[in-house]
Protein backbone atom coordinates (compact mmCIF):
# COMPACT_ATOMS: atom_id res chain seq x y z
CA UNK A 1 -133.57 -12.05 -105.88
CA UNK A 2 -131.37 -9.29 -103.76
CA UNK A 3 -128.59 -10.99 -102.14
CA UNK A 4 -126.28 -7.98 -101.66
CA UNK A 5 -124.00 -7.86 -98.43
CA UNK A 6 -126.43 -5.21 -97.52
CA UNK A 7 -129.82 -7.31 -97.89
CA UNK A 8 -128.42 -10.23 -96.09
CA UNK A 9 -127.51 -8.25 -92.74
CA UNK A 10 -130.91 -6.85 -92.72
CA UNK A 11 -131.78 -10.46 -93.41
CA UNK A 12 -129.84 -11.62 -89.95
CA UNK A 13 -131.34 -8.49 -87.73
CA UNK A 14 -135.06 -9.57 -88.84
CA UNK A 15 -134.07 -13.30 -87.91
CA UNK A 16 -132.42 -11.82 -84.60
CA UNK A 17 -135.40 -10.04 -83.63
CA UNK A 18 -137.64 -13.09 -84.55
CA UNK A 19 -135.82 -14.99 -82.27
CA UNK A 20 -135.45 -12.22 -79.66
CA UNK A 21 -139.33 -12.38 -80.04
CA UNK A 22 -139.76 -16.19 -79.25
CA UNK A 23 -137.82 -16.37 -76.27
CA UNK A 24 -139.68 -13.50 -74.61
CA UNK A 25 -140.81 -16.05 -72.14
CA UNK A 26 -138.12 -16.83 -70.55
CA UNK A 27 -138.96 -20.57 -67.84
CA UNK A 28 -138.80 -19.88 -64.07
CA UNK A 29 -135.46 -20.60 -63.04
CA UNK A 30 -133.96 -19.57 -65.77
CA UNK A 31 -133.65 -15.73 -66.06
CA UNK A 32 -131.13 -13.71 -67.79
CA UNK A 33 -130.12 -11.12 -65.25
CA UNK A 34 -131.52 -7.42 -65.99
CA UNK A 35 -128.95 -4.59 -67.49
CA UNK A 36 -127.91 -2.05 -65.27
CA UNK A 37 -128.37 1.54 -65.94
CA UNK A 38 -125.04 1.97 -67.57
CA UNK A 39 -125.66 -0.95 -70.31
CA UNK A 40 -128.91 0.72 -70.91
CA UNK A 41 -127.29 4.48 -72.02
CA UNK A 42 -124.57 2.41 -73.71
CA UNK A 43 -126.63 0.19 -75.56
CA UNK A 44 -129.45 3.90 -76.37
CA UNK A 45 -125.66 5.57 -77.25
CA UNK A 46 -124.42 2.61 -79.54
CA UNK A 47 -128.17 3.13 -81.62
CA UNK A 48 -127.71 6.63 -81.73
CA UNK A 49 -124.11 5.97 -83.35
CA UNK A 50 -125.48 3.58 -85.80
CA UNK A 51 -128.10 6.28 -86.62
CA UNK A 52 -125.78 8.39 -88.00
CA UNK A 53 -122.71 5.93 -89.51
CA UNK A 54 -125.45 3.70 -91.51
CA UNK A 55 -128.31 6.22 -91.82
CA UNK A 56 -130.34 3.90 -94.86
CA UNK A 57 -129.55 0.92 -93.41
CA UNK A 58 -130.13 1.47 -89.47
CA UNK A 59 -133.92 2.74 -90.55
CA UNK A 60 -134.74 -0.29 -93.32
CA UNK A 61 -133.33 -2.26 -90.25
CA UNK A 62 -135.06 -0.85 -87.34
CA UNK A 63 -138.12 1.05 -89.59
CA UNK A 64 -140.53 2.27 -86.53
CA UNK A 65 -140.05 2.41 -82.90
CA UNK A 66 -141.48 -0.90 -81.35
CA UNK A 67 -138.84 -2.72 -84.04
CA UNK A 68 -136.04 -1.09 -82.31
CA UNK A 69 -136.86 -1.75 -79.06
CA UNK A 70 -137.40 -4.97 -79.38
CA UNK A 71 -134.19 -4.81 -80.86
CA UNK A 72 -132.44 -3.16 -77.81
CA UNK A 73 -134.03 -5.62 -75.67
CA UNK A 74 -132.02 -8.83 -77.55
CA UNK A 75 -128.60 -6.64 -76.83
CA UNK A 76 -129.66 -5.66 -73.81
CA UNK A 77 -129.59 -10.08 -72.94
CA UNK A 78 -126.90 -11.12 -75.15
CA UNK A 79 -124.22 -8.24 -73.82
CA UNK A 80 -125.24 -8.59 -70.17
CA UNK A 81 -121.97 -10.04 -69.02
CA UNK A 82 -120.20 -6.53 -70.44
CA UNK A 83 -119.66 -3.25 -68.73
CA UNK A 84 -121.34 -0.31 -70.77
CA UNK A 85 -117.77 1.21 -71.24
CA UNK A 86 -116.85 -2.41 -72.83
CA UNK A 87 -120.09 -2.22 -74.83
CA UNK A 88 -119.39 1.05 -76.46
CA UNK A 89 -115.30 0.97 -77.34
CA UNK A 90 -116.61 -2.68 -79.11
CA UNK A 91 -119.01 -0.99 -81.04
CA UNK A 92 -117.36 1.71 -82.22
CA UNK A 93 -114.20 -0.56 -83.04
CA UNK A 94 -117.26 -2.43 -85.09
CA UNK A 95 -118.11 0.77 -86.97
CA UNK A 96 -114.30 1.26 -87.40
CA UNK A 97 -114.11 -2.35 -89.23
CA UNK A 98 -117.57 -2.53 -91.14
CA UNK A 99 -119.53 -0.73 -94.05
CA UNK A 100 -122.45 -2.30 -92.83
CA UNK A 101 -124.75 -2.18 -90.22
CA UNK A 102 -123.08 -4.26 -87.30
CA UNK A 103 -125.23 -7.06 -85.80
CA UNK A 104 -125.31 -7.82 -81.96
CA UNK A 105 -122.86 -10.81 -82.73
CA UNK A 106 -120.24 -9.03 -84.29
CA UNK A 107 -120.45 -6.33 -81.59
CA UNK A 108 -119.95 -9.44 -79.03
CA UNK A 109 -117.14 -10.46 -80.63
CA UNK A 110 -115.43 -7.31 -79.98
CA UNK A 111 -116.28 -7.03 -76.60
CA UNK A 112 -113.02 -7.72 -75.71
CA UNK A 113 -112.77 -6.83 -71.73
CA UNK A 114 -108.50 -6.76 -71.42
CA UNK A 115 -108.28 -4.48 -74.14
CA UNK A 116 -111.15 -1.40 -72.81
CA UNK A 117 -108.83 -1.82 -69.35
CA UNK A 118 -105.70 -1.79 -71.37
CA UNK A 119 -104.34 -5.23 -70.26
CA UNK A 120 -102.87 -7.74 -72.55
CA UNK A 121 -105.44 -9.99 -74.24
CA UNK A 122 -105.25 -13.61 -72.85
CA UNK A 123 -103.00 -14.93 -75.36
CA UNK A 124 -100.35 -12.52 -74.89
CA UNK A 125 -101.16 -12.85 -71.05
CA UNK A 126 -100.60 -16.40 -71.44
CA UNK A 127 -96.82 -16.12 -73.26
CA UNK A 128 -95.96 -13.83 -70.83
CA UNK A 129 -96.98 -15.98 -68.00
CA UNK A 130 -94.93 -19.02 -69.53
CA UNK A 131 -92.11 -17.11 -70.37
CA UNK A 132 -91.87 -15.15 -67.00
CA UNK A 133 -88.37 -16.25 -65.02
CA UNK A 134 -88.18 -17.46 -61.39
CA UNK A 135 -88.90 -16.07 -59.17
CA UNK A 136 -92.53 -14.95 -60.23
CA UNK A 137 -93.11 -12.65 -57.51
CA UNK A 138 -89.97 -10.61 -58.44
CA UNK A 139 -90.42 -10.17 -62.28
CA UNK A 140 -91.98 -7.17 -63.57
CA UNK A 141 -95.43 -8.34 -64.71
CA UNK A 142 -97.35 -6.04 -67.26
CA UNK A 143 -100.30 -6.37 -65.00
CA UNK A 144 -101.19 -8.13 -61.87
CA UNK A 145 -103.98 -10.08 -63.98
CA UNK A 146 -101.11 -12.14 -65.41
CA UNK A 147 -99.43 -13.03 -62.50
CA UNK A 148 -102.53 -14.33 -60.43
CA UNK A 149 -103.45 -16.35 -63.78
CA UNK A 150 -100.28 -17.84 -63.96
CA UNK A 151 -100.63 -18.81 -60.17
CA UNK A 152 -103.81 -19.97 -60.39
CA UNK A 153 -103.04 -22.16 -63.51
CA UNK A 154 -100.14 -23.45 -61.24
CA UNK A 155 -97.08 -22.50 -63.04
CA UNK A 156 -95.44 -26.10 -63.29
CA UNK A 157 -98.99 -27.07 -65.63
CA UNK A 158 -98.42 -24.36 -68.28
CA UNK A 159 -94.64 -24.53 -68.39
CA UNK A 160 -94.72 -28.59 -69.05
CA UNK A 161 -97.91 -28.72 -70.66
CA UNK A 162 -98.97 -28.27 -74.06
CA UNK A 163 -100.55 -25.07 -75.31
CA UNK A 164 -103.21 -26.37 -77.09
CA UNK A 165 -104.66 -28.16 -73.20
CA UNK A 166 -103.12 -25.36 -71.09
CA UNK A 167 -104.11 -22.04 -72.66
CA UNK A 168 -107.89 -22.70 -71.96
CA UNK A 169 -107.22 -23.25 -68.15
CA UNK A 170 -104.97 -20.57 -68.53
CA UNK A 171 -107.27 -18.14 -70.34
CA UNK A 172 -110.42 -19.11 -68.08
CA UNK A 173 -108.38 -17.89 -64.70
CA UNK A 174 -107.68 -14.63 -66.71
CA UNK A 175 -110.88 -14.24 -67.71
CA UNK A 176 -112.44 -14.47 -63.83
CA UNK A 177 -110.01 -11.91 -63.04
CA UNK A 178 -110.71 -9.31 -66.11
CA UNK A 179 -114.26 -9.38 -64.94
CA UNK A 180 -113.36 -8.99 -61.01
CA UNK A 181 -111.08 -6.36 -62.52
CA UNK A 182 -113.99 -4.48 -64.60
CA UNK A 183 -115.82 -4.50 -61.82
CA UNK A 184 -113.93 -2.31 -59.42
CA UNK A 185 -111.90 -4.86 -57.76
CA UNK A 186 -108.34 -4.42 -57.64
CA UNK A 187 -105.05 -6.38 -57.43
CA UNK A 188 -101.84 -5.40 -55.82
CA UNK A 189 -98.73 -7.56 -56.17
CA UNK A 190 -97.49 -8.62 -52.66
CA UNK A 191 -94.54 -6.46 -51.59
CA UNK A 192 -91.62 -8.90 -50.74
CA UNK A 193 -90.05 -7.71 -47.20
CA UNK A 194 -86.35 -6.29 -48.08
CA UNK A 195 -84.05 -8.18 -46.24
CA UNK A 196 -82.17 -6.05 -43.25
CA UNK A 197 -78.21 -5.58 -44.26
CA UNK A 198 -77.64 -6.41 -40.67
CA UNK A 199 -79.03 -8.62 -38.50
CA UNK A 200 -79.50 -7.75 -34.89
CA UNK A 201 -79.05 -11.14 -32.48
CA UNK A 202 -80.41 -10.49 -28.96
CA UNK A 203 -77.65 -10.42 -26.51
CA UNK A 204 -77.14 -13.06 -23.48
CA UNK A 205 -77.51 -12.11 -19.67
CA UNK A 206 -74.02 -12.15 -19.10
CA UNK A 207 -73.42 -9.34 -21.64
CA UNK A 208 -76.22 -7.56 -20.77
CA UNK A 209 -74.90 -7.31 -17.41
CA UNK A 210 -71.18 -6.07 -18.10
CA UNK A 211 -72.69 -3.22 -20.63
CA UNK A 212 -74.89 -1.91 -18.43
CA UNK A 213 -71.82 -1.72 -15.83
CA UNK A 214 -69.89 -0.26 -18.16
CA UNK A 215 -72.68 2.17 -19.04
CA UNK A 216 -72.65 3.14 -15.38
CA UNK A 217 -69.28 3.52 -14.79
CA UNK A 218 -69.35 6.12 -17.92
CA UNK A 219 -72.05 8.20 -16.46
């Protein structure tokens, strides 16, 4: 029996597709929201580049038209949650990593959001975040992202408690804010208000009254 590396990935995309197959119907109540436009042409793009990197493979994988469609329909569920620019860099990082024919899982696994936008992934969010000197507001965060992660953690939990408890609330937070991020939302840093080198004191009646005598008697 053929049980090369090869074989048994084809073996997983049939199964994939199988299942893709059963759960056609999906129960009222219950529906996986449709992919845009954009995850569409990424998701056409990311066949076309499989096309060509895995040429034997892709077509004993995907050998006529209604199998690959059918096919583009289970990524088209499973990678939903990803923007089509996220969808692409993870599979071409996939064809980077892989002589064989990536499945729609290990494409998944490399959709990772903070590192298309070229923000720190949550781990090294989360470090920074603990690490980061008071004040907050003042120190020179590598993104936004962190900060408002941090804050919405509440700084006290992840400085006193321990990693393996706080870098899921932690990393949760940051994830909300990657996706509010990737999709066109933007976060700005409040500006703190520079504090005057003088400070003007208004001036009592009495005062007011002798320099505007004086004022008068200069004119």
């Amino acid at each position: 029996m053929d049980n090369t590396p090869s074989t048994q990935l084809l073996n997983r995309v049939t199964q994939q597709l199988k299942q893709a197959s059963s759960d056609s119907k999906t129960p009222a109540g219950n529906q996986t929201p449709d992919a845009t436009v954009e995850q569409k042409e990424a998701i056409n793009q990311i066949f076309e580049l499989f096309r060509f990197n895995y040429h034997n493979q892709f077509l004993k994988a995907f050998p006529d038209y209604d199998t690959m469609i059918m096919a583009k329909r289970l990524w088209s569920r499973l990678l939903v949650e990803y923007s089509g620019e996220v969808i692409m860099r993870a599979a071409e990082k996939a064809v980077k990593e892989s002589r064989f024919l990536p499945s729609v899982h290990e494409v998944l696994e490399r959709c990772d959001t903070a590192e298309v936008l070229g923000l720190p992934n949550a781990y090294a969010a989360y470090i920074e975040a603990c690490r980061a000197p008071s004040p907050k507001k003042e120190y020179r965060w590598s993104h936004p992202a962190v900060y408002f992660a941090g804050r919405a953690s509440d700084w006290y939990f992840i400085a006193n408690t321990p990693e393996d408890k706080a870098f899921p609330v932690y990393k949760r937070n940051y994830e909300i804010l990657l996706k509010r991020i990737q999709n066109g939302e933007e976060l700005e840093m409040e500006i703190a208000k520079a504090i005057p080198q003088t400070i003007e004191h208004p001036l009592e009646n009495k005062e007011q009254k002798q320099r505007l005598a004086a004022l008068r008697e200069s004119l």
